[in-house]
Protein backbone atom coordinates (compact mmCIF):
# COMPACT_ATOMS: atom_id res chain seq x y z
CA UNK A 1 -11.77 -10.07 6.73
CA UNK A 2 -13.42 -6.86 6.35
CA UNK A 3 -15.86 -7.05 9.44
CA UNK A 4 -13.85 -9.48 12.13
CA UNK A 5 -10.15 -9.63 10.60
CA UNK A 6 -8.36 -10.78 13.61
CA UNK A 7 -10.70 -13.51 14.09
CA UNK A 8 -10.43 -14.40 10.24
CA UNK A 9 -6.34 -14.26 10.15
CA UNK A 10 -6.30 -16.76 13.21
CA UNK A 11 -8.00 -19.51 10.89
CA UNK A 12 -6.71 -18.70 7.82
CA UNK A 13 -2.85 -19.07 9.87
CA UNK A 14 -4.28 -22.34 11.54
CA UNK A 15 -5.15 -23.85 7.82
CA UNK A 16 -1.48 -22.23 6.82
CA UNK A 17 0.17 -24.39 9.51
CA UNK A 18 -0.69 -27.72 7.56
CA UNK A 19 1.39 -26.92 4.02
CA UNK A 20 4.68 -26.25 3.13
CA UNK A 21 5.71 -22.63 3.38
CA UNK A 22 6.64 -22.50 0.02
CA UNK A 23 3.77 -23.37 -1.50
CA UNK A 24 1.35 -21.17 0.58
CA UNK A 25 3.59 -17.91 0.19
CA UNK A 26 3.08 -18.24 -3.61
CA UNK A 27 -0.60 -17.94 -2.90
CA UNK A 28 0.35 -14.17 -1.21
CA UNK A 29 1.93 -13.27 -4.10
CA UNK A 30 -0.96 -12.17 -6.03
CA UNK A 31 -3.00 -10.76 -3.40
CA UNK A 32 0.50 -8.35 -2.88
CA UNK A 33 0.43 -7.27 -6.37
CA UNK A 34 -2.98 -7.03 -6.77
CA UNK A 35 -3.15 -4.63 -3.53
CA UNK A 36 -0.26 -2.52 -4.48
CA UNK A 37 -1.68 -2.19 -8.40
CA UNK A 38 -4.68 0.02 -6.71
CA UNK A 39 -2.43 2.21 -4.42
CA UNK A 40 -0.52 2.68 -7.38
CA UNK A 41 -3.76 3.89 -9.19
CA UNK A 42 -4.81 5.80 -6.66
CA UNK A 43 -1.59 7.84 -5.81
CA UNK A 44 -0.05 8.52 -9.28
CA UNK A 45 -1.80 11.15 -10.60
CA UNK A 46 0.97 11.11 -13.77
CA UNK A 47 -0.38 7.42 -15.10
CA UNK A 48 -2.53 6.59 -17.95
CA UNK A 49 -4.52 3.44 -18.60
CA UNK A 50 -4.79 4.42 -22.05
CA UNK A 51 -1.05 3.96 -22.13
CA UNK A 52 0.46 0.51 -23.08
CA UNK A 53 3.95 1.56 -21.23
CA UNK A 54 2.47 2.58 -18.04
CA UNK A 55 0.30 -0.21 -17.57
CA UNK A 56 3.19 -2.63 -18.28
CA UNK A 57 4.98 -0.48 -15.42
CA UNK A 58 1.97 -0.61 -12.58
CA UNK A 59 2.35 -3.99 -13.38
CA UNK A 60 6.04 -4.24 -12.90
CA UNK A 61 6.21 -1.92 -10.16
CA UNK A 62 3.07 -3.62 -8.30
CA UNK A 63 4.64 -7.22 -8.41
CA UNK A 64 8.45 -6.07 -7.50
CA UNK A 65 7.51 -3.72 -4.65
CA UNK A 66 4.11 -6.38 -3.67
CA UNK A 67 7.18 -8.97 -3.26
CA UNK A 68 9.74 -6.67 -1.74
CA UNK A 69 7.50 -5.00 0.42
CA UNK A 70 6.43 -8.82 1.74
CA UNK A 71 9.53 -9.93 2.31
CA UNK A 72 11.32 -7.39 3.78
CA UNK A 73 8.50 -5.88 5.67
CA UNK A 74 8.15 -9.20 7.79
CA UNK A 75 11.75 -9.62 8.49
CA UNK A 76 11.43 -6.07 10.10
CA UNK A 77 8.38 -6.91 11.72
CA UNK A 78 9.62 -10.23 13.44
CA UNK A 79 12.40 -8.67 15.17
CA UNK A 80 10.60 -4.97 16.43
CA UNK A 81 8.06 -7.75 17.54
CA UNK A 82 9.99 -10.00 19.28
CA UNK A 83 11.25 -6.57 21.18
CA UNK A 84 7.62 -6.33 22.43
CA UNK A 85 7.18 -9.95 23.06
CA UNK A 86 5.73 -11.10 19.84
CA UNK A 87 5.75 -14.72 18.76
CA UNK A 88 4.51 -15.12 15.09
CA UNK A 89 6.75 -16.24 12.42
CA UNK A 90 7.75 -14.33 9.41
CA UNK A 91 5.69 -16.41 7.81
CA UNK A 92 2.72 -15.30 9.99
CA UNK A 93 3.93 -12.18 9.67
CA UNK A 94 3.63 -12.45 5.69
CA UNK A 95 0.43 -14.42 5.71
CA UNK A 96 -1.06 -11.25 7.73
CA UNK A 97 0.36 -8.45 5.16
CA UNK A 98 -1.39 -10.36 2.15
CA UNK A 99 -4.79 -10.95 3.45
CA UNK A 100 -5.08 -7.70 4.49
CA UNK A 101 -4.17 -6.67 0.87
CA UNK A 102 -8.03 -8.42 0.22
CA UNK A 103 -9.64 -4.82 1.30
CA UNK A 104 -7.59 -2.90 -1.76
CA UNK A 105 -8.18 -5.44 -4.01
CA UNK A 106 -12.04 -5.12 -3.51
CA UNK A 107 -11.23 -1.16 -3.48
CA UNK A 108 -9.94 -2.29 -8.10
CA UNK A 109 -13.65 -2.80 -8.64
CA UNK A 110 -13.96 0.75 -7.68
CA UNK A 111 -11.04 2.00 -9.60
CA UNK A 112 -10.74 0.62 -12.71
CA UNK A 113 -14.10 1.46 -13.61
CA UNK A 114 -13.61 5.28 -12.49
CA UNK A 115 -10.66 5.12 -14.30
CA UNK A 116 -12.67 4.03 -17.23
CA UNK A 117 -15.37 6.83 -17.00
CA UNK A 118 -13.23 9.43 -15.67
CA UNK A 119 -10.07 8.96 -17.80
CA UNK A 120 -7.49 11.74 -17.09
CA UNK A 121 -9.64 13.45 -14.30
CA UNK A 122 -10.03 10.23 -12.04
CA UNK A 123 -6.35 11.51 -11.37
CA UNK A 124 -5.68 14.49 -9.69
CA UNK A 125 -2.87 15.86 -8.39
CA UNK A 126 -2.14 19.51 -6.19
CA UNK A 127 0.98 21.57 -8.35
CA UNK A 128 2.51 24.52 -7.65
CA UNK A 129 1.89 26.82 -10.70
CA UNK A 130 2.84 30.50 -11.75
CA UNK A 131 0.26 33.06 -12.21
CA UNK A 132 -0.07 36.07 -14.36
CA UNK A 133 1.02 38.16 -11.83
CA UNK A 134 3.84 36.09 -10.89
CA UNK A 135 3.25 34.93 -7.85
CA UNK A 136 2.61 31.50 -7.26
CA UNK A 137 -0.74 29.08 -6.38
CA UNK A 138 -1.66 25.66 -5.54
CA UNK A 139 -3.86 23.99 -8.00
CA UNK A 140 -5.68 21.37 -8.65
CA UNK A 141 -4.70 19.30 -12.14
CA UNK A 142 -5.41 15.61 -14.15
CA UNK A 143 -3.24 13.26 -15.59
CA UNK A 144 -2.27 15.52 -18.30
CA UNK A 145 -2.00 18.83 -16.86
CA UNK A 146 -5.23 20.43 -17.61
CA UNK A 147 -6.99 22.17 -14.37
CA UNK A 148 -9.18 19.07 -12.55
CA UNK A 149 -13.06 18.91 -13.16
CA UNK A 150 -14.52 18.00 -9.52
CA UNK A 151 -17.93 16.71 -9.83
CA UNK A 152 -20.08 15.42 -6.53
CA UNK A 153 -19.47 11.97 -8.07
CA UNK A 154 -15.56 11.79 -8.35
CA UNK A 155 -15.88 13.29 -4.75
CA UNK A 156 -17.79 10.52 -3.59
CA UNK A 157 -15.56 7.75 -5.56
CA UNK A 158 -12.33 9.52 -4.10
CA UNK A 159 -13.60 9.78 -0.27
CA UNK A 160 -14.62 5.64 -0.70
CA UNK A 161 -10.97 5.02 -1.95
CA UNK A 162 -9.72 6.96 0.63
CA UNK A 163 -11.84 5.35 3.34
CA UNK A 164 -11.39 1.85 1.88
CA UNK A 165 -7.59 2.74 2.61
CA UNK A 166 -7.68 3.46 6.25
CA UNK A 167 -9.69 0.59 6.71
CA UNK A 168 -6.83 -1.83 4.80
CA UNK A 169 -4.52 -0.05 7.64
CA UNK A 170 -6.71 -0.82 10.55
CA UNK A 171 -7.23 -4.39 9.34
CA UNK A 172 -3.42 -4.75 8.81
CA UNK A 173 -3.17 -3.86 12.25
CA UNK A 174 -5.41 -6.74 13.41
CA UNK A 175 -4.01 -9.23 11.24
CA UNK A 176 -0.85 -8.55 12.50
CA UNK A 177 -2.17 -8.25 16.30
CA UNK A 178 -3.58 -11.93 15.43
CA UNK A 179 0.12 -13.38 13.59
CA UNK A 180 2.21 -11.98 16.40
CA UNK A 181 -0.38 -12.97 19.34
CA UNK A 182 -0.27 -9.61 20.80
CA UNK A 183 -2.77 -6.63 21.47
CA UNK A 184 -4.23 -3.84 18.82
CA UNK A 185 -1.65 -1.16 20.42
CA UNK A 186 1.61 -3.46 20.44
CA UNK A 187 1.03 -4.03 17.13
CA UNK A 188 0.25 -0.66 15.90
CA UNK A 189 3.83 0.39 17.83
CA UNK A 190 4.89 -2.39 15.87
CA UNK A 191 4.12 -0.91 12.65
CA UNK A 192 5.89 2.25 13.59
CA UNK A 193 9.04 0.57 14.10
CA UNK A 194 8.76 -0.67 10.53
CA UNK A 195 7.94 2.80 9.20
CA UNK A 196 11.08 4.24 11.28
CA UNK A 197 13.09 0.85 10.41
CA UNK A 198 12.82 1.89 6.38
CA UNK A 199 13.39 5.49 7.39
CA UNK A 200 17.03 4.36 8.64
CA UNK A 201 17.43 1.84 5.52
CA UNK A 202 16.75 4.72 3.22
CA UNK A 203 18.84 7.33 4.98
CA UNK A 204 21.44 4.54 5.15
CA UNK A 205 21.23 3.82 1.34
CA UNK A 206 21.28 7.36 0.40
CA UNK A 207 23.64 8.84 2.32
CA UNK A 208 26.84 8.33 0.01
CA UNK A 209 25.18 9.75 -3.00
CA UNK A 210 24.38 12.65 -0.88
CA UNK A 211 27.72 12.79 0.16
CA UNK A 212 29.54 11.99 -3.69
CA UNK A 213 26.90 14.22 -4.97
CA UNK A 214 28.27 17.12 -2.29
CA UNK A 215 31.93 16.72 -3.13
């Protein structure tokens, strides 16, 4: 998967073919939640591992949005595919969102252990914060406020995260080439209509609160 994922998602969605969908989407279940659990890591700079509630909420939030995220996402992908002459299944279509989840899975045994070393500096956020003078600056600050401690280390474990990222998008995009039997770019304008797709949704869901919230 990490080297020749297109090639890889074809037989894994050839050995797919021969069981019951059921059965085979509960296997993508934990490969979901295990991928969203690291990009929740990564991008919350506010969570603590030392903290009993906000593990129990990565793990909440990582399973609900890991399930939501594969359910919904290839419903939307099916039909912006089929408008570019797609042909995989939503079923493909989910079977190629969880594999590709294997790359941030691998990216947890980088993670965790920073986490572990690192404690409240592994996370690091930019906030806007007053100065003496009263004008303004953007900073750099931990998990619990305090200004960040960069070391050439944490630099190099951050850029690896980072990179490991990308590549989970690229190979998304070639799973996803491979369950919809189309090319690299079809699918990449694929995953653009999803991104503009939950744009609408959320503008659409949103939109009366704005407007009760106005009156």
């Amino acid at each position: 998967m990490f080297i020749r994922p297109r090639s890889t998602m074809r037989r894994i969605l050839n050995k797919s073919r021969g069981f019951s969908g059921e059965k085979m989407d509960i296997t993508l279940i934990p490969l979901v939640t295990l991928g969203s659990i690291g990009m929740v890591l990564f991008q919350r700079s506010d969570l603590r591992l030392s903290n009993l509630i906000d593990v129990l909420a990565i793990l909440f939030y990582s399973f609900m949005s890991g399930i939501i995220g594969l359910y919904l996402s290839s419903w939307i992908l099916k039909i912006t595919g089929e408008w570019l002459g797609g042909k995989g299944s939503a079923r493909d279509i989910r079977f190629a969102i969880g594999w590709s989840s294997i790359i941030r899975i691998w990216a947890l045994l980088i993670i965790i252990p920073a986490f572990i070393v690192y404690g409240d500096n592994f996370s690091i956020s930019l906030h806007k914060q007053m100065l003496p003078d009263d004008s303004t600056a953007f900073v750099w600050v931990n998990a619990v406020g305090e200004p960040a401690v960069w070391t050439l280390p944490l630099i190099i474990i951050r850029s690896a995260i980072v990179i490991l990222d990308l590549w989970t998008f690229f190979v998304f995009i070639k799973c996803l080439s491979a369950a919809q039997e189309f090319g690299f770019w079809k699918a990449l304008c694929n995953v653009l209509f999803l991104f503009l797709a939950i744009v609408i949704i959320a503008v659409l869901i949103a939109l009366p609160f704005i407007i009760l919230a106005e009156r």
